[in-house]
Protein backbone atom coordinates (compact mmCIF):
# COMPACT_ATOMS: atom_id res chain seq x y z
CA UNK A 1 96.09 67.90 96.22
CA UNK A 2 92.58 67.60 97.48
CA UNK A 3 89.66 69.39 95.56
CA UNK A 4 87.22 71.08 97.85
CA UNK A 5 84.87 72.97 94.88
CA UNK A 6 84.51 71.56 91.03
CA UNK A 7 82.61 74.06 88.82
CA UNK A 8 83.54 76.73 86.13
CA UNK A 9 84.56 80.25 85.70
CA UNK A 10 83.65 82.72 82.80
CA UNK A 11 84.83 86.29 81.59
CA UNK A 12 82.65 86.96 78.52
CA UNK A 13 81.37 83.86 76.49
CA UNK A 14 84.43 82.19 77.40
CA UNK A 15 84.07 79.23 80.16
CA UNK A 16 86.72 77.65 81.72
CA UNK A 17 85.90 74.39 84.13
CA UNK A 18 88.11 74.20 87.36
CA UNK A 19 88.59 72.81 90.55
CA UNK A 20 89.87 74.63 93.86
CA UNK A 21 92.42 73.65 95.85
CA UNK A 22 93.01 74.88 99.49
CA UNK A 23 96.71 76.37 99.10
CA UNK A 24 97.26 77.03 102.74
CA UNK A 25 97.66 75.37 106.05
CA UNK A 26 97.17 76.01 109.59
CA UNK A 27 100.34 74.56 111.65
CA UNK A 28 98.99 75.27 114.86
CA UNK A 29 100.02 72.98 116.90
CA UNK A 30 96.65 71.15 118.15
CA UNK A 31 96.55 70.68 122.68
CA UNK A 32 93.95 68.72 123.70
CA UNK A 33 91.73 68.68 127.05
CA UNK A 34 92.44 65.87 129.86
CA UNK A 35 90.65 65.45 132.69
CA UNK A 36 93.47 66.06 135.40
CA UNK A 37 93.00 62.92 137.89
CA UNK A 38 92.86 60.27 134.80
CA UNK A 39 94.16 61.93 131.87
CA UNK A 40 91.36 61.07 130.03
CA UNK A 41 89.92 62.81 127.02
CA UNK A 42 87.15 65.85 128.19
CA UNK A 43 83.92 64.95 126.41
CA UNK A 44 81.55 67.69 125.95
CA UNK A 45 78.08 67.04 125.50
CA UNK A 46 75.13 68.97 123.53
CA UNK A 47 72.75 70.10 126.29
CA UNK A 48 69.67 71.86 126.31
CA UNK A 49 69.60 75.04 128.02
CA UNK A 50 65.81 74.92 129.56
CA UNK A 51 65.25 71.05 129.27
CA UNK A 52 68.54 70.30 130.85
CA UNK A 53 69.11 67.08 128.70
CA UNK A 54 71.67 65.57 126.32
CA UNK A 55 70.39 66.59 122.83
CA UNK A 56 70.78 64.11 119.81
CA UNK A 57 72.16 65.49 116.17
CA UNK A 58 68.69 64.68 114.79
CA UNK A 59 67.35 66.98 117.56
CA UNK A 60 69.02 69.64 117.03
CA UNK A 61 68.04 72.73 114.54
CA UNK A 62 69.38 76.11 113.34
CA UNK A 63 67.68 79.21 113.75
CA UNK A 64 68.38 83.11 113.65
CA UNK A 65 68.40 85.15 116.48
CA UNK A 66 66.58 88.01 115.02
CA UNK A 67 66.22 89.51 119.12
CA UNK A 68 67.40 88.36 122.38
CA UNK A 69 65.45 84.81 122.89
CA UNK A 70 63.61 85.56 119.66
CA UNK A 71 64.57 82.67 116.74
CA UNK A 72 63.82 82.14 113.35
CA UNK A 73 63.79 78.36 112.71
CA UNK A 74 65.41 77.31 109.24
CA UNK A 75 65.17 74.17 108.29
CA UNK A 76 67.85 71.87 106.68
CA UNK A 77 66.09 71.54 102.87
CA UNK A 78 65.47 75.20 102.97
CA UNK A 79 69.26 75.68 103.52
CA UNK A 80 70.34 72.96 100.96
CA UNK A 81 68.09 73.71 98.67
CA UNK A 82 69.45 77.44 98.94
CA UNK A 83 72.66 76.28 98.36
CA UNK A 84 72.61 74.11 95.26
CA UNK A 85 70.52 77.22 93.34
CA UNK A 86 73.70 78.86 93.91
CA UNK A 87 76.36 76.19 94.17
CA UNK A 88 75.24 75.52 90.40
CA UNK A 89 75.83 78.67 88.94
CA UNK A 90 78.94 79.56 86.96
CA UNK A 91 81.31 81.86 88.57
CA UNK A 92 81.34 84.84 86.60
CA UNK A 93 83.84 87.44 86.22
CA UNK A 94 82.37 90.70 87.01
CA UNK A 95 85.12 93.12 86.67
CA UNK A 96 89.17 93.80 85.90
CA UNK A 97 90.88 95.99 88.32
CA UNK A 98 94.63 96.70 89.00
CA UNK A 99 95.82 94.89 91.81
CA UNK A 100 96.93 97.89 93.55
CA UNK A 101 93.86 99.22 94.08
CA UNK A 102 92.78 96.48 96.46
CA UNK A 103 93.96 96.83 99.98
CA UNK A 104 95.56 93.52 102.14
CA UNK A 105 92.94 94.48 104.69
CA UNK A 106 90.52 92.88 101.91
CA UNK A 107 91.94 89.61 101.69
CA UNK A 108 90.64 86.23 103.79
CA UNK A 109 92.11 82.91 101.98
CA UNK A 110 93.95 81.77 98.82
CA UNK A 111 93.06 78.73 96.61
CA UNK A 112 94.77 77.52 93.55
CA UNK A 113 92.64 76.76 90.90
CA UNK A 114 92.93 74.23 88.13
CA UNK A 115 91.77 73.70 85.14
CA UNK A 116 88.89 70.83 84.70
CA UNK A 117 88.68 68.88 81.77
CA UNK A 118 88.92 70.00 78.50
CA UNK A 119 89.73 73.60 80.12
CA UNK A 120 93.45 74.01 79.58
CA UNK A 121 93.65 76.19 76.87
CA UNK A 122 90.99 78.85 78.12
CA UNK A 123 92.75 78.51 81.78
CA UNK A 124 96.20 79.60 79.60
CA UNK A 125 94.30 81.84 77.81
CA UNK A 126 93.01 83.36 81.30
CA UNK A 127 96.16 83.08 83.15
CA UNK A 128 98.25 85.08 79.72
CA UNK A 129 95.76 87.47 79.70
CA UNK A 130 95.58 88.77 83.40
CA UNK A 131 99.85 88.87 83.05
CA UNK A 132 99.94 90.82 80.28
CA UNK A 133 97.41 93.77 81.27
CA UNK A 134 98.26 93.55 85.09
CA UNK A 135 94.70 93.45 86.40
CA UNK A 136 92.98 90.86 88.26
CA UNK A 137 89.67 89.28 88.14
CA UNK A 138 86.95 90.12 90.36
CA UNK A 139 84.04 87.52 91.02
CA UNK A 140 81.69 86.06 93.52
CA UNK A 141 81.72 82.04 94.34
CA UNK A 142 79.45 80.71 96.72
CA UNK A 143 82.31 78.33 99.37
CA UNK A 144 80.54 76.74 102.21
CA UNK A 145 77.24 78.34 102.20
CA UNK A 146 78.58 81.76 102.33
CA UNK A 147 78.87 83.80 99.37
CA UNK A 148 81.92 85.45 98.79
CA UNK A 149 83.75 88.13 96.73
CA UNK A 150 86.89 86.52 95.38
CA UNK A 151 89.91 88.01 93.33
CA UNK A 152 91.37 85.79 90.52
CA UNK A 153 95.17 86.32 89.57
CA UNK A 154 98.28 85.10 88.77
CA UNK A 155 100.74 83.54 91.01
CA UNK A 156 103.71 81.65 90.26
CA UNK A 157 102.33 80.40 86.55
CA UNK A 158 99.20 78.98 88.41
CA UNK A 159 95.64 81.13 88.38
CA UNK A 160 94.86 81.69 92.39
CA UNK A 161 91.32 82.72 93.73
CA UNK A 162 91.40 84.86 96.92
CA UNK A 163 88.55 85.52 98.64
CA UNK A 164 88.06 89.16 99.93
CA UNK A 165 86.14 90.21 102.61
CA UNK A 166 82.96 92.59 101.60
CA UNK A 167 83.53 96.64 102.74
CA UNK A 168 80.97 96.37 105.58
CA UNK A 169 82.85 93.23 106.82
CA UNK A 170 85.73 95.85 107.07
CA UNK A 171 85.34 97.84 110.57
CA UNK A 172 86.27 101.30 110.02
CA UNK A 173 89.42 102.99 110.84
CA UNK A 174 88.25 106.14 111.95
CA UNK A 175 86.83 103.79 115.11
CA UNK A 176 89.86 102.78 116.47
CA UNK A 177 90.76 104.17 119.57
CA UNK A 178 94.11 106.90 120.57
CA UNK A 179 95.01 107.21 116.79
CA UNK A 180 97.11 110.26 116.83
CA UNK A 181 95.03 113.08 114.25
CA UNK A 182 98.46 114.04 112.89
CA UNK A 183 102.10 113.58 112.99
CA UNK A 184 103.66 115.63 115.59
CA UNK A 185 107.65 114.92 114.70
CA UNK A 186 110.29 116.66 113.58
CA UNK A 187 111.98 116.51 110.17
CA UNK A 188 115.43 115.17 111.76
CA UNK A 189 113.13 112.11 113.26
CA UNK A 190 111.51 111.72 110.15
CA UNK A 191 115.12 111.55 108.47
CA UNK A 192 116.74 108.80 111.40
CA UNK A 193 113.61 106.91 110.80
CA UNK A 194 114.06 106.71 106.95
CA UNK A 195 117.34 105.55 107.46
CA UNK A 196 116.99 103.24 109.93
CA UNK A 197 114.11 101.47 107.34
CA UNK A 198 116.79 101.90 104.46
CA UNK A 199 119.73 99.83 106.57
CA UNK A 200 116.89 96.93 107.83
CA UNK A 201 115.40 96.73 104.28
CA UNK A 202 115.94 93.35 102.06
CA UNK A 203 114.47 91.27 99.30
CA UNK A 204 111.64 89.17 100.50
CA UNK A 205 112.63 85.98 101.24
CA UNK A 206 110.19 84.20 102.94
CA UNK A 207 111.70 81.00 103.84
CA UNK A 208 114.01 82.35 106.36
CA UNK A 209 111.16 83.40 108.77
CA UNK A 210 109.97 80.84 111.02
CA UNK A 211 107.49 80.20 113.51
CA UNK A 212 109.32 79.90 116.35
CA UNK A 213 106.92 79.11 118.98
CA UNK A 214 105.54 76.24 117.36
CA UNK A 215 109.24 74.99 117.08
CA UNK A 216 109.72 75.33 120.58
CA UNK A 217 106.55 73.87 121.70
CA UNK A 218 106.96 70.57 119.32
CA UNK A 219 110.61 70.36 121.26
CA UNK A 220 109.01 70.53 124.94
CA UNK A 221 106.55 68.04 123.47
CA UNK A 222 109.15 65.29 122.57
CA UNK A 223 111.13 66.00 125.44
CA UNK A 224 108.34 64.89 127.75
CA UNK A 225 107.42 62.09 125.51
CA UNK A 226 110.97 60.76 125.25
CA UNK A 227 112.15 61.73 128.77
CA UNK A 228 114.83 63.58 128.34
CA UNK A 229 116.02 66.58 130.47
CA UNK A 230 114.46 69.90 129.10
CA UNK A 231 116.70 72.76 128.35
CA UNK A 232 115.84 76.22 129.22
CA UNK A 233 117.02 78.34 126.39
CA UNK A 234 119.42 81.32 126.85
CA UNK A 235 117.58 84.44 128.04
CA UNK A 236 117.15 87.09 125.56
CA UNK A 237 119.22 90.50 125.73
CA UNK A 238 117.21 92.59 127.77
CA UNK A 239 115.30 95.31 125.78
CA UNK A 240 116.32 98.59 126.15
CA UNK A 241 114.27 101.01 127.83
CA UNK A 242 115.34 103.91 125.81
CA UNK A 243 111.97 106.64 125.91
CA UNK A 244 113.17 109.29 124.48
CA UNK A 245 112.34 108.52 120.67
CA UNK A 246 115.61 109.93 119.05
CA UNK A 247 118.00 108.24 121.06
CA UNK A 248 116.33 105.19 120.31
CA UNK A 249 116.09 106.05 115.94
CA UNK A 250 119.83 106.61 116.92
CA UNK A 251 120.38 103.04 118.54
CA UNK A 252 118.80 101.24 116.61
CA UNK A 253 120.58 102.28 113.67
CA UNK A 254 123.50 101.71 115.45
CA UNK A 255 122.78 97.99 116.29
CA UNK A 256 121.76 97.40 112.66
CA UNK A 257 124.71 98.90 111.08
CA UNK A 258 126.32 96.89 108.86
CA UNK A 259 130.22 96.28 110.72
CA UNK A 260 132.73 97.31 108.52
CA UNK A 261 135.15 94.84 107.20
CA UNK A 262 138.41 96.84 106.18
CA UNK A 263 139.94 96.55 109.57
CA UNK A 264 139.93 92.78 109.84
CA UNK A 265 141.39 92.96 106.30
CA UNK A 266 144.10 95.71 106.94
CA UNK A 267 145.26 93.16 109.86
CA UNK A 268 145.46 90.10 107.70
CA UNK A 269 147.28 91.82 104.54
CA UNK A 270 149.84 93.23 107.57
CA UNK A 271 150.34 89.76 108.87
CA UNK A 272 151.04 88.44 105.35
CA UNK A 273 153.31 90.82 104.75
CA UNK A 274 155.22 89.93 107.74
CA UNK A 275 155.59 86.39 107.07
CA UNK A 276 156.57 86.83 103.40
């Protein structure tokens, strides 16, 4: 597994060296851009927008817009040398909080972290510590010039880091649009609700959810590639247009009701009977 940052945690005087790990991946399935007539690669070049003239990579510079057309020019050693004052610091735990009290909205991306050498036993010694009391570890690493907040926890006997977004990266609630200021239902759609939750709910399993699109899309892919005839799929049962919001609670648990076995059952002990 490739290592994208080597450096060191610490909660108190203890310091444990590790390395971080990216632990997802995008899927996406990646299109490119053909010119039409040829189906030749698009090429897009650098331009200036006043000089009108391909620009170079050793041309080029980055700047702030502090005001429309208004730039502060940084240049690249100010930047690095910016960075590696950071970059060298230890990551430090700052504080222990229950999980619970951090909301999903929070959360950005997950790396596994491992221990560097010589830091297995204070990673076990981390990693024992954060199961026992049920809190997680909160911290600030700097990953690709940005510095981040980052929780550290447990997950499947191997520490994870999680970076969290910061609350004014967080746009406020109260802003969004049409929100509803309270709930104007009755108890008896309250009550079909509930129950139509309690009949879809399960145990997390999350290898029987697929991304279906990108399944599809790789299939139309090889099918042109190969040749071969492409098959539309079935259409989908139409949905419903049910507006009245009880009759559809009442539908919906009615499609998602378990079917009841015992009939099938009373038929096949009948026809054993018979032929005994």
């Amino acid at each position: 597994m490739h290592t994208m940052w080597k450096g060191s945690i610490s909660f108190g005087l203890v310091n444990i060296p590790i390395k971080l790990h990216t632990a997802t991946e995008d899927k996406d399935v990646k299109l490119r851009t053909l010119h039409k007539e040829c189906h030749s690669p698009i090429k897009y070049e650098k331009k200036c927008t006043v000089c009108d003239v391909e620009v170079k990579n050793e041309d080029i510079v980055k700047a702030f817009e502090y005001t429309k057309g208004k730039f502060v020019v940084l240049e690249d050693d100010d930047l690095e040398k910016l960075k590696k004052e950071n970059e060298d610091k230890a990551v430090e735990i700052m504080d222990f909080v229950m999980m619970e009290q951090i909301d999903p909205i929070y959360y950005d991306r997950t790396y596994y972290m491992s221990p560097g050498d010589g830091g297995g036993k204070a990673y076990s010694l981390l990693r024992k510590a954060l199961e026992d009391s049920g809190k997680v570890g909160l911290a600030k690493i700097i990953i690709r010039s940005k510095e981040q907040l980052a929780v550290i926890r447990v997950y499947e006997k191997t520490l994870v880091m999680e970076t969290i977004h910061y609350p004014d990266e967080v746009r406020k609630a109260e802003d969004v649009p049409n929100v509803p200021a309270e709930d104007k239902v009755t108890k008896k759609e309250i009550d079909t609700a509930i129950l139509l939750i309690d009949q879809l709910t399960t145990e997390f399993e999350p290898e029987k959810y697929t991304d279906e699109y990108r399944t599809a899309l790789l299939e139309l892919i090889e099918s042109k590639r190969t040749g071969k005839e492409i098959v539309t799929p079935t259409e989908k049962e139409p949905v419903a247009n049910v507006t009245d919001l009880m009759a559809a609670l009442q539908a919906s648990i009615d499609k998602t009701k378990p079917k009841k076995p015992a009939a099938k059952k009373k038929r096949a002990a009948t026809k054993a009977k018979k032929e005994a």
